[in-house]
Every structure is written in structure tokens, then in C-alpha cells.
PDB file of N, CA and C in Angstrom:
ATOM      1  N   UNK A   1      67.361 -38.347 -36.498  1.00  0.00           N
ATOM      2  CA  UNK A   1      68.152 -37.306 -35.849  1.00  0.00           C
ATOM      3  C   UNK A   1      69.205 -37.956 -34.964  1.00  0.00           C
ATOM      4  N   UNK A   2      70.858 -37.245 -34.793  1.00  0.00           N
ATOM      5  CA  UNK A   2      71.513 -38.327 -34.063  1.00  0.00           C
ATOM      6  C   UNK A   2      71.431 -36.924 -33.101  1.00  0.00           C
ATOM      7  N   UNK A   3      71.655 -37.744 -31.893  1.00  0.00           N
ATOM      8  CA  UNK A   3      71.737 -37.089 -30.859  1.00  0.00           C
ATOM      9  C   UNK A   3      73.342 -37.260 -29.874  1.00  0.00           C
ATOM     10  N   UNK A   4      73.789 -36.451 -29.736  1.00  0.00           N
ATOM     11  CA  UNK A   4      75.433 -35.977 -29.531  1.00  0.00           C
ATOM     12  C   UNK A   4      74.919 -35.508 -28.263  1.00  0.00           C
ATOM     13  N   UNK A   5      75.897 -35.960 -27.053  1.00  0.00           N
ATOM     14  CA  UNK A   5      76.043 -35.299 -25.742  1.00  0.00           C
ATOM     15  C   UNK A   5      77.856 -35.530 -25.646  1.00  0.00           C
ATOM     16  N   UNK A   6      78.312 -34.373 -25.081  1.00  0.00           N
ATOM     17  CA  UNK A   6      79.400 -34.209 -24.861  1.00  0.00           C
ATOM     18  C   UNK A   6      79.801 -33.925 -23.562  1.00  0.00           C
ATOM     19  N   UNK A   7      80.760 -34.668 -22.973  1.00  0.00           N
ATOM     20  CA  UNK A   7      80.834 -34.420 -21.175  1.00  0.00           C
ATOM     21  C   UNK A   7      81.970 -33.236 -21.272  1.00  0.00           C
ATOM     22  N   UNK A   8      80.947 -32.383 -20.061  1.00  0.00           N
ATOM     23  CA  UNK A   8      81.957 -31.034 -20.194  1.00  0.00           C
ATOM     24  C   UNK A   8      82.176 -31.337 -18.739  1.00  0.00           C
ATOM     25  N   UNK A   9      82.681 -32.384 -17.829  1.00  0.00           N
ATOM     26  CA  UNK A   9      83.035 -32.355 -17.061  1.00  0.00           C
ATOM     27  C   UNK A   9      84.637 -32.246 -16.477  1.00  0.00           C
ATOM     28  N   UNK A  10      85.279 -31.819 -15.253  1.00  0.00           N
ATOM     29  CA  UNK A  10      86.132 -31.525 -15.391  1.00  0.00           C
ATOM     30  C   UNK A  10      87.482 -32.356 -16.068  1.00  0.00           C
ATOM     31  N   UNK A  11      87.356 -33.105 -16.025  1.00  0.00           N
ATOM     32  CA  UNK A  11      88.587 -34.035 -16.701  1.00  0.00           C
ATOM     33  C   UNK A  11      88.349 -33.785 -18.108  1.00  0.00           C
ATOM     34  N   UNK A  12      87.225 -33.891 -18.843  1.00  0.00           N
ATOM     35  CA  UNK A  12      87.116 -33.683 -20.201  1.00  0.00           C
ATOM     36  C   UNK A  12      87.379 -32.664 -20.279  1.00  0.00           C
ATOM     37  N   UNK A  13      86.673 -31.265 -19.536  1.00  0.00           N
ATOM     38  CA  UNK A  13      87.015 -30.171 -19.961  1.00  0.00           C
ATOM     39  C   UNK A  13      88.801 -29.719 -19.991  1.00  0.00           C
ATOM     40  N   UNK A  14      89.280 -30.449 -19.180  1.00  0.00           N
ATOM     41  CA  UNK A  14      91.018 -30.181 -18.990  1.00  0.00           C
ATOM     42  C   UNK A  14      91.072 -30.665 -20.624  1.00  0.00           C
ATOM     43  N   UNK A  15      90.597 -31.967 -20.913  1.00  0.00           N
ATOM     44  CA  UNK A  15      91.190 -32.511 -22.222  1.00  0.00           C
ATOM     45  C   UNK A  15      90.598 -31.872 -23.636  1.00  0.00           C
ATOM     46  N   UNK A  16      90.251 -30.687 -23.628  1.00  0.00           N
ATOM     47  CA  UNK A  16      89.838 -30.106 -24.684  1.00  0.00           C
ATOM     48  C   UNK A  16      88.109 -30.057 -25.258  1.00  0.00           C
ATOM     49  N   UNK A  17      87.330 -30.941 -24.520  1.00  0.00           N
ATOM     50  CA  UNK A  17      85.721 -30.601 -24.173  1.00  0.00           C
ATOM     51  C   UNK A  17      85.480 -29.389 -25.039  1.00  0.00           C
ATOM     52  N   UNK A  18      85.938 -28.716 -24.702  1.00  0.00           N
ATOM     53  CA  UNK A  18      85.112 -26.896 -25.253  1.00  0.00           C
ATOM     54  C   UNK A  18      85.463 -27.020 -26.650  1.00  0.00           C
ATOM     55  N   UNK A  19      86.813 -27.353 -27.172  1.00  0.00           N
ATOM     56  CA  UNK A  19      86.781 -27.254 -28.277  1.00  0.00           C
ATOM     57  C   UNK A  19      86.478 -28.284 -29.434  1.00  0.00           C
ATOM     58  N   UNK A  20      86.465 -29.350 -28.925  1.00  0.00           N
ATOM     59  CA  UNK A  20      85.815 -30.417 -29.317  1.00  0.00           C
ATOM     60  C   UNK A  20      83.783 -29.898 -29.742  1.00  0.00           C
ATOM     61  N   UNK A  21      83.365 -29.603 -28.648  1.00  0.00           N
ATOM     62  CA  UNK A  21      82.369 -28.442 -29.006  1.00  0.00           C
ATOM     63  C   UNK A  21      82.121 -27.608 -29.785  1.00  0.00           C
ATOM     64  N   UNK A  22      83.167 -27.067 -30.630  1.00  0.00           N
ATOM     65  CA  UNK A  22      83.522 -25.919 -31.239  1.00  0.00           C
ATOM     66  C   UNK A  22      83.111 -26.165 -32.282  1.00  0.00           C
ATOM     67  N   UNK A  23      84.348 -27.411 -32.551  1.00  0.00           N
ATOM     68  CA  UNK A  23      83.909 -27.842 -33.943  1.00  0.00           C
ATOM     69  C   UNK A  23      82.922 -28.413 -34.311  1.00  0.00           C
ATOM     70  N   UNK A  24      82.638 -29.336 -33.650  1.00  0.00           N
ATOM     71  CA  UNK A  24      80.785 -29.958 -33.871  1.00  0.00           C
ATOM     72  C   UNK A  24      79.499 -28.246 -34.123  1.00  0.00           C
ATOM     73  N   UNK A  25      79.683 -27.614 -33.109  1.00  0.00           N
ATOM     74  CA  UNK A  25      78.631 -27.209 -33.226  1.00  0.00           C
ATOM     75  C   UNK A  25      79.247 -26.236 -34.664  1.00  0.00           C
ATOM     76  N   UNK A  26      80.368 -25.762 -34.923  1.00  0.00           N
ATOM     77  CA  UNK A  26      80.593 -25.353 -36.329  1.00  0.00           C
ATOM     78  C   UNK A  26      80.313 -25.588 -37.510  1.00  0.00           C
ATOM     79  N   UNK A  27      80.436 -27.338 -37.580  1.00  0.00           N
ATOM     80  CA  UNK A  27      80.338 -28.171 -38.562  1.00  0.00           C
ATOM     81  C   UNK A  27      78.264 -28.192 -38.912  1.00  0.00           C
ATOM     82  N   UNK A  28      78.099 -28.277 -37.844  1.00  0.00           N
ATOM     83  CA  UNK A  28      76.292 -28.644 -38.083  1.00  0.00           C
ATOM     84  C   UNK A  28      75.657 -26.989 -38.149  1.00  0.00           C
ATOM     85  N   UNK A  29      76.439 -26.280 -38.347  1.00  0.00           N
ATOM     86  CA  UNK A  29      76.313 -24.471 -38.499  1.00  0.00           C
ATOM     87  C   UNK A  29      76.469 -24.584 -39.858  1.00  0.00           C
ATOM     88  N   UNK A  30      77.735 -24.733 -40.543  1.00  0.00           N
ATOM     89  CA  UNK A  30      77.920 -24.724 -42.076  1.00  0.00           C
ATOM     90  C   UNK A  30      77.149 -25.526 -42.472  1.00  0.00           C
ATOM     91  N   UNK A  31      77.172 -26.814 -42.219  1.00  0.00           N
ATOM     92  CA  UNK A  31      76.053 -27.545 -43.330  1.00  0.00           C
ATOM     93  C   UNK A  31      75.239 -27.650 -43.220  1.00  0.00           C
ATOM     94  N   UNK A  32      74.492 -26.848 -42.527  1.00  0.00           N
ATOM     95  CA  UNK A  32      73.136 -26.379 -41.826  1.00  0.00           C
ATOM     96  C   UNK A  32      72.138 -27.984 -41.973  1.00  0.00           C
ATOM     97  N   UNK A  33      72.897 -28.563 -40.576  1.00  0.00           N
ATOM     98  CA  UNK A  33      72.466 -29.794 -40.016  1.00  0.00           C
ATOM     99  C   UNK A  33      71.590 -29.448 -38.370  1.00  0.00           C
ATOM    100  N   UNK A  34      71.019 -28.344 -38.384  1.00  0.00           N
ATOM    101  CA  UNK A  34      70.452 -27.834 -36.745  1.00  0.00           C
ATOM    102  C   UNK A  34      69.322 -28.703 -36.453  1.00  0.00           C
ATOM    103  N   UNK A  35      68.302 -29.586 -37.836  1.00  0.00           N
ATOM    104  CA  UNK A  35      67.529 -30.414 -37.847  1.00  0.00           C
ATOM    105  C   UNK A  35      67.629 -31.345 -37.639  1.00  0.00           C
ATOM    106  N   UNK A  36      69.197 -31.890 -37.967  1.00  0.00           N
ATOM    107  CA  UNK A  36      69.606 -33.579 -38.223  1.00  0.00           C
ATOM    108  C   UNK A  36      70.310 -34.070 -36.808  1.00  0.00           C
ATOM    109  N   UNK A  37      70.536 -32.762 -36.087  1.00  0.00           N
ATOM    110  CA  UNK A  37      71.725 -33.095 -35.093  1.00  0.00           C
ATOM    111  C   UNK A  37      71.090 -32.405 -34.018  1.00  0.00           C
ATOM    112  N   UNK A  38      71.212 -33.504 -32.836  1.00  0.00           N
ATOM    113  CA  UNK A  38      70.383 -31.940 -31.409  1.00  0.00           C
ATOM    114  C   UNK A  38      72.006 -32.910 -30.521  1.00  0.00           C
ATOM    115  N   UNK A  39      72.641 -31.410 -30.131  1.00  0.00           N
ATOM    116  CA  UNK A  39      73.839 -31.551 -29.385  1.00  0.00           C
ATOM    117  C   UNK A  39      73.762 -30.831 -27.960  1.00  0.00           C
ATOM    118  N   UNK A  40      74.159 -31.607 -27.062  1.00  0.00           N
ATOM    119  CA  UNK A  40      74.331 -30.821 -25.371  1.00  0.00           C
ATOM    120  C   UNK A  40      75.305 -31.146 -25.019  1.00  0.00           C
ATOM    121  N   UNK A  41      75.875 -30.562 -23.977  1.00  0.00           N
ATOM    122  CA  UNK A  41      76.655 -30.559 -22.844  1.00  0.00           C
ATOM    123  C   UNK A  41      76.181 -31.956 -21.563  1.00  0.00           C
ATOM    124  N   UNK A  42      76.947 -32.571 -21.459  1.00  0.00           N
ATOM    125  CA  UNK A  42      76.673 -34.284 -20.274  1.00  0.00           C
ATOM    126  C   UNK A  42      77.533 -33.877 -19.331  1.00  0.00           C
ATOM    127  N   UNK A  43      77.468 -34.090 -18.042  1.00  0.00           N
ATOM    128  CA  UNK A  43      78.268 -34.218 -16.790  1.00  0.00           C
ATOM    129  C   UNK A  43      78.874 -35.715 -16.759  1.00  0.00           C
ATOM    130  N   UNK A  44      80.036 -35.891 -15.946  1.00  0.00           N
ATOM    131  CA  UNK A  44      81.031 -37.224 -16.265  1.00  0.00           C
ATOM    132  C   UNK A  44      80.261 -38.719 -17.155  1.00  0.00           C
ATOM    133  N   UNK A  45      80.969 -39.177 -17.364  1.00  0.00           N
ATOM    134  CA  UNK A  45      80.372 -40.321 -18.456  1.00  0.00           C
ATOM    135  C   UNK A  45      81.116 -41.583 -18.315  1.00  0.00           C
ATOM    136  N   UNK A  46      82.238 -41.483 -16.750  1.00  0.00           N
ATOM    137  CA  UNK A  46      82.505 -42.005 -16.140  1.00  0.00           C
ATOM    138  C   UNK A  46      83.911 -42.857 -17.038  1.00  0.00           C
ATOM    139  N   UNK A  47      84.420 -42.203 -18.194  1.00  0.00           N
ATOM    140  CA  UNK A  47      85.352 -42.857 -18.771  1.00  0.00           C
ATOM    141  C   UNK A  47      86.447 -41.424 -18.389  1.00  0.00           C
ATOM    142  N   UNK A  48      87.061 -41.073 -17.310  1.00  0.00           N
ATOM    143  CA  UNK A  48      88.159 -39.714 -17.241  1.00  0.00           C
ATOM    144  C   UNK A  48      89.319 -40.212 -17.903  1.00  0.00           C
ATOM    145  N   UNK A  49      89.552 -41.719 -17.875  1.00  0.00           N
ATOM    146  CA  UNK A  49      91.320 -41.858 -18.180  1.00  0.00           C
ATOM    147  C   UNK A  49      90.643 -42.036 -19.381  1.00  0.00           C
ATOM    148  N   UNK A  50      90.364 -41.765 -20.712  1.00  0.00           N
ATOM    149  CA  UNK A  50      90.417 -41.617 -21.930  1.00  0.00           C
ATOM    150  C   UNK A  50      90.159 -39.942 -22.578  1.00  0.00           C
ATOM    151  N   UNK A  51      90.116 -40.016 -23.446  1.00  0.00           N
ATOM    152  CA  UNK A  51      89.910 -38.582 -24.518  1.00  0.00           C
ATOM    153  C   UNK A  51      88.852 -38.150 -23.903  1.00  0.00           C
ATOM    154  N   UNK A  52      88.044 -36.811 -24.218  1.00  0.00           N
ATOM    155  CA  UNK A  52      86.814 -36.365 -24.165  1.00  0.00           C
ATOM    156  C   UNK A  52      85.853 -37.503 -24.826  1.00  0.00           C
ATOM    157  N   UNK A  53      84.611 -37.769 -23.926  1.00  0.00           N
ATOM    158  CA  UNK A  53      83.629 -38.775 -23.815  1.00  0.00           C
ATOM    159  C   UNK A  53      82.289 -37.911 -24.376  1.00  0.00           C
ATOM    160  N   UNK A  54      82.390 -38.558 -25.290  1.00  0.00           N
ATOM    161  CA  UNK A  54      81.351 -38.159 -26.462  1.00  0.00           C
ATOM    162  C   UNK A  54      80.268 -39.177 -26.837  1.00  0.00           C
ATOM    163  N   UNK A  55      78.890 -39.034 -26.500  1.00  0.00           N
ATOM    164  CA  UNK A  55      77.952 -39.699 -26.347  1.00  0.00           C
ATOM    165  C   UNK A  55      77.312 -39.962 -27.758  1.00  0.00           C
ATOM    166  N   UNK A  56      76.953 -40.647 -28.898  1.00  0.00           N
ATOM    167  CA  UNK A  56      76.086 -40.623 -30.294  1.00  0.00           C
ATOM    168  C   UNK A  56      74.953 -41.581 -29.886  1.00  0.00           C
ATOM    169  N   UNK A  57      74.051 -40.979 -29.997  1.00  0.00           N
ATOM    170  CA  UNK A  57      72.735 -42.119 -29.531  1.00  0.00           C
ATOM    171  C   UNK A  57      73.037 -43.287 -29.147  1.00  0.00           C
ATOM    172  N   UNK A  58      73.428 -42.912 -27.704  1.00  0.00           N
ATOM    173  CA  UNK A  58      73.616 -44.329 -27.259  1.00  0.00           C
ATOM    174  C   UNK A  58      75.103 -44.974 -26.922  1.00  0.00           C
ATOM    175  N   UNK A  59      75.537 -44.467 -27.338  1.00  0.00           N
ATOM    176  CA  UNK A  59      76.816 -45.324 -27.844  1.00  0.00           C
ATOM    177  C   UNK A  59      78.008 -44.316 -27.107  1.00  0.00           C
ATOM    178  N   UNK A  60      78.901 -44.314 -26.263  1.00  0.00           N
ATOM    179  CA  UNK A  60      80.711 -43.345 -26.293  1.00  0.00           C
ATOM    180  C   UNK A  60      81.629 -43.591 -26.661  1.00  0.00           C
ATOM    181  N   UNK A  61      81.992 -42.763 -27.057  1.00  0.00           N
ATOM    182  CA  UNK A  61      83.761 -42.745 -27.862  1.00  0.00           C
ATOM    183  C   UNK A  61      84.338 -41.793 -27.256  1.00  0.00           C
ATOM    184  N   UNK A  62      85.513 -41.840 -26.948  1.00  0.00           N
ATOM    185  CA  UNK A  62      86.894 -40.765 -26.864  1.00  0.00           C
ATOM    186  C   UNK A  62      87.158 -40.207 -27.902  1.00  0.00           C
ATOM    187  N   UNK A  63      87.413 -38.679 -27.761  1.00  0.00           N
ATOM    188  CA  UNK A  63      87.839 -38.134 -28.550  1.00  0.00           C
ATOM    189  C   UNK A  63      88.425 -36.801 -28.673  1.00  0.00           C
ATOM    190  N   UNK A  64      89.423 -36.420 -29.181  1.00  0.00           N
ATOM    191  CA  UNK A  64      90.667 -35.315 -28.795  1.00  0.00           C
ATOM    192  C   UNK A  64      90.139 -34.510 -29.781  1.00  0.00           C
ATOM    193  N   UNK A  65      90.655 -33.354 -29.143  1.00  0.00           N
ATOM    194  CA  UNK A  65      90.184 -31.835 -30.245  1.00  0.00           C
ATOM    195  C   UNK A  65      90.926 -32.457 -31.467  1.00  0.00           C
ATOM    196  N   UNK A  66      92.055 -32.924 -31.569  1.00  0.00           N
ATOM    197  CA  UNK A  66      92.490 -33.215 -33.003  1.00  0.00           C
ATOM    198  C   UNK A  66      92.053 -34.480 -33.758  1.00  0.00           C
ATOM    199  N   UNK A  67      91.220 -35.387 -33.514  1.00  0.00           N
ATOM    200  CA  UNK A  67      90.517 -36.037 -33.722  1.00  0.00           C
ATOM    201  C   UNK A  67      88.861 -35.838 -33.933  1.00  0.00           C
ATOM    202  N   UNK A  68      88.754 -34.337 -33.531  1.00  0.00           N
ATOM    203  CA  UNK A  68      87.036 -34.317 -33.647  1.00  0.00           C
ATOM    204  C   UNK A  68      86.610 -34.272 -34.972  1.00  0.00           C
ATOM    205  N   UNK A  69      87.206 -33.587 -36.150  1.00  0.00           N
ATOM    206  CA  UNK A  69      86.690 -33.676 -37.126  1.00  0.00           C
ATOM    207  C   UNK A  69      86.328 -34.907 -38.085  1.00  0.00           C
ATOM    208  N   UNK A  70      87.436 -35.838 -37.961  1.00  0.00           N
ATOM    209  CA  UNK A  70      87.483 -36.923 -38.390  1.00  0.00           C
ATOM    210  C   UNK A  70      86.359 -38.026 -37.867  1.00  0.00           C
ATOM    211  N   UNK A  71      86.282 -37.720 -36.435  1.00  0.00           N
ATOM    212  CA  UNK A  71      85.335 -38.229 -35.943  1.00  0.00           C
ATOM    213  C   UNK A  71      83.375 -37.941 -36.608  1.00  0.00           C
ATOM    214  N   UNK A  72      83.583 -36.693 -36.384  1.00  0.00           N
ATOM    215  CA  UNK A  72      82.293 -35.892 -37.027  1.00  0.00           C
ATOM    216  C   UNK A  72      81.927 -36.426 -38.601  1.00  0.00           C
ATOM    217  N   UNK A  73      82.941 -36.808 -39.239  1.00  0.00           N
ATOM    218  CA  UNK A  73      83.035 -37.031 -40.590  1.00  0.00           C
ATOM    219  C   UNK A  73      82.662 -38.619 -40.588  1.00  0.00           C
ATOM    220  N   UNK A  74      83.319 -39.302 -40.034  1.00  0.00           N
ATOM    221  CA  UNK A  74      82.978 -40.270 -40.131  1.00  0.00           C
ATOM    222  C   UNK A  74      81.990 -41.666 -38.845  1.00  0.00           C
ATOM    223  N   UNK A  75      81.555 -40.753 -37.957  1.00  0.00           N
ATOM    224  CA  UNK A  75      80.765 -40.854 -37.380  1.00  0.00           C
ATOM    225  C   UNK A  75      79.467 -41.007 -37.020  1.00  0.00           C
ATOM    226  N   UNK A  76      79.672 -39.381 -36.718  1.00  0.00           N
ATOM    227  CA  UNK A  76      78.377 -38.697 -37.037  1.00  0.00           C
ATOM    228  C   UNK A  76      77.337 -38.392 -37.998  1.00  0.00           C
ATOM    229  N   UNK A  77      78.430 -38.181 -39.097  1.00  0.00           N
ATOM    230  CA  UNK A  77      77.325 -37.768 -40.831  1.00  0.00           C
ATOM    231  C   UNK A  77      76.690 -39.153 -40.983  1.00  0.00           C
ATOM    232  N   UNK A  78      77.402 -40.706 -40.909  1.00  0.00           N
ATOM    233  CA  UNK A  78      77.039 -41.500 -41.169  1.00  0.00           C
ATOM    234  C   UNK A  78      75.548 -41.517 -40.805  1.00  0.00           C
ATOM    235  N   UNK A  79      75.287 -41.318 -39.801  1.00  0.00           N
ATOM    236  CA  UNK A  79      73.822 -41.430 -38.972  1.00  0.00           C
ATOM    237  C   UNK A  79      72.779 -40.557 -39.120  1.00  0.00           C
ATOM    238  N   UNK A  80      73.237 -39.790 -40.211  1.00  0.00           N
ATOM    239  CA  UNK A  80      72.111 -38.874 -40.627  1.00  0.00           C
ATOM    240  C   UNK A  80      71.020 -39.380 -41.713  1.00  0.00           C
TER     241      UNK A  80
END
């Protein structure tokens, strides 16, 4: 199971947080991944001067609402 935390803190949330959210939790809705993937909400992650700070077991990356899918795709699925 990969485990996804996403900082909805305020700097992320200015940088698109919610919808970055959107699509993840969309994506693991359609391909009915609710087993493979457990996703939350993180408070700062202490990286503000980059993209939204996106946690994968362990590991953060930056990443912009227009970058989330790509990310998800080649990221995330990997680790399933």
C-alpha cells in the first residue's frame, strides 16, 4: 500500500494543495485503488519555497496542480 500525505498547509494551500487533492483522490476513485492507496491531509513539511509538498512513503516531492497527474502516473502507480 503506498501511503500519500499531502501538506494542506498555508503556503501549499495558496499553491494549489486542494486541487492537487482533487485529482489524486479522483484518480484512486476511478481505478478503484481505495485498497492500494491510504491518502491524508499533513501540516507544513517544511519545504514552502517549492510546489505543494507531497509525502509517498517516506519520501517528498513538489508538485503543482498541473503536474499532479503526471506525477500520480508516474509515481505513485509505480508503487502499487
Amino acid at each position: 500500500m503506498a501511503i500519500v500525505r499531502i501538506c494542506i498547509g498555508t503556503s501549499c494551500y495558496l499553491k494549489g494543495a486542494y486541487n492537487v487533492l482533487q485529482l489524486f483522490q479522483h484518480e484512486i476513485e476511478a481505478r478503484g485503488l481505495h485498497d492500494k492507496i491510504e491518502i491524508s491531509g499533513s501540516f507544513c513539511m517544511g519545504q514552502c519555497q517549492n510546489d505543494v509538498s507531497v509525502d509517498v512513503d517516506g519520501t517528498v516531492y513538489n508538485v503543482s496542480p498541473e503536474t499532479a497527474y503526471k506525477f500520480f502516473e508516474e509515481t505513485i502507480m509505480p508503487r502499487l
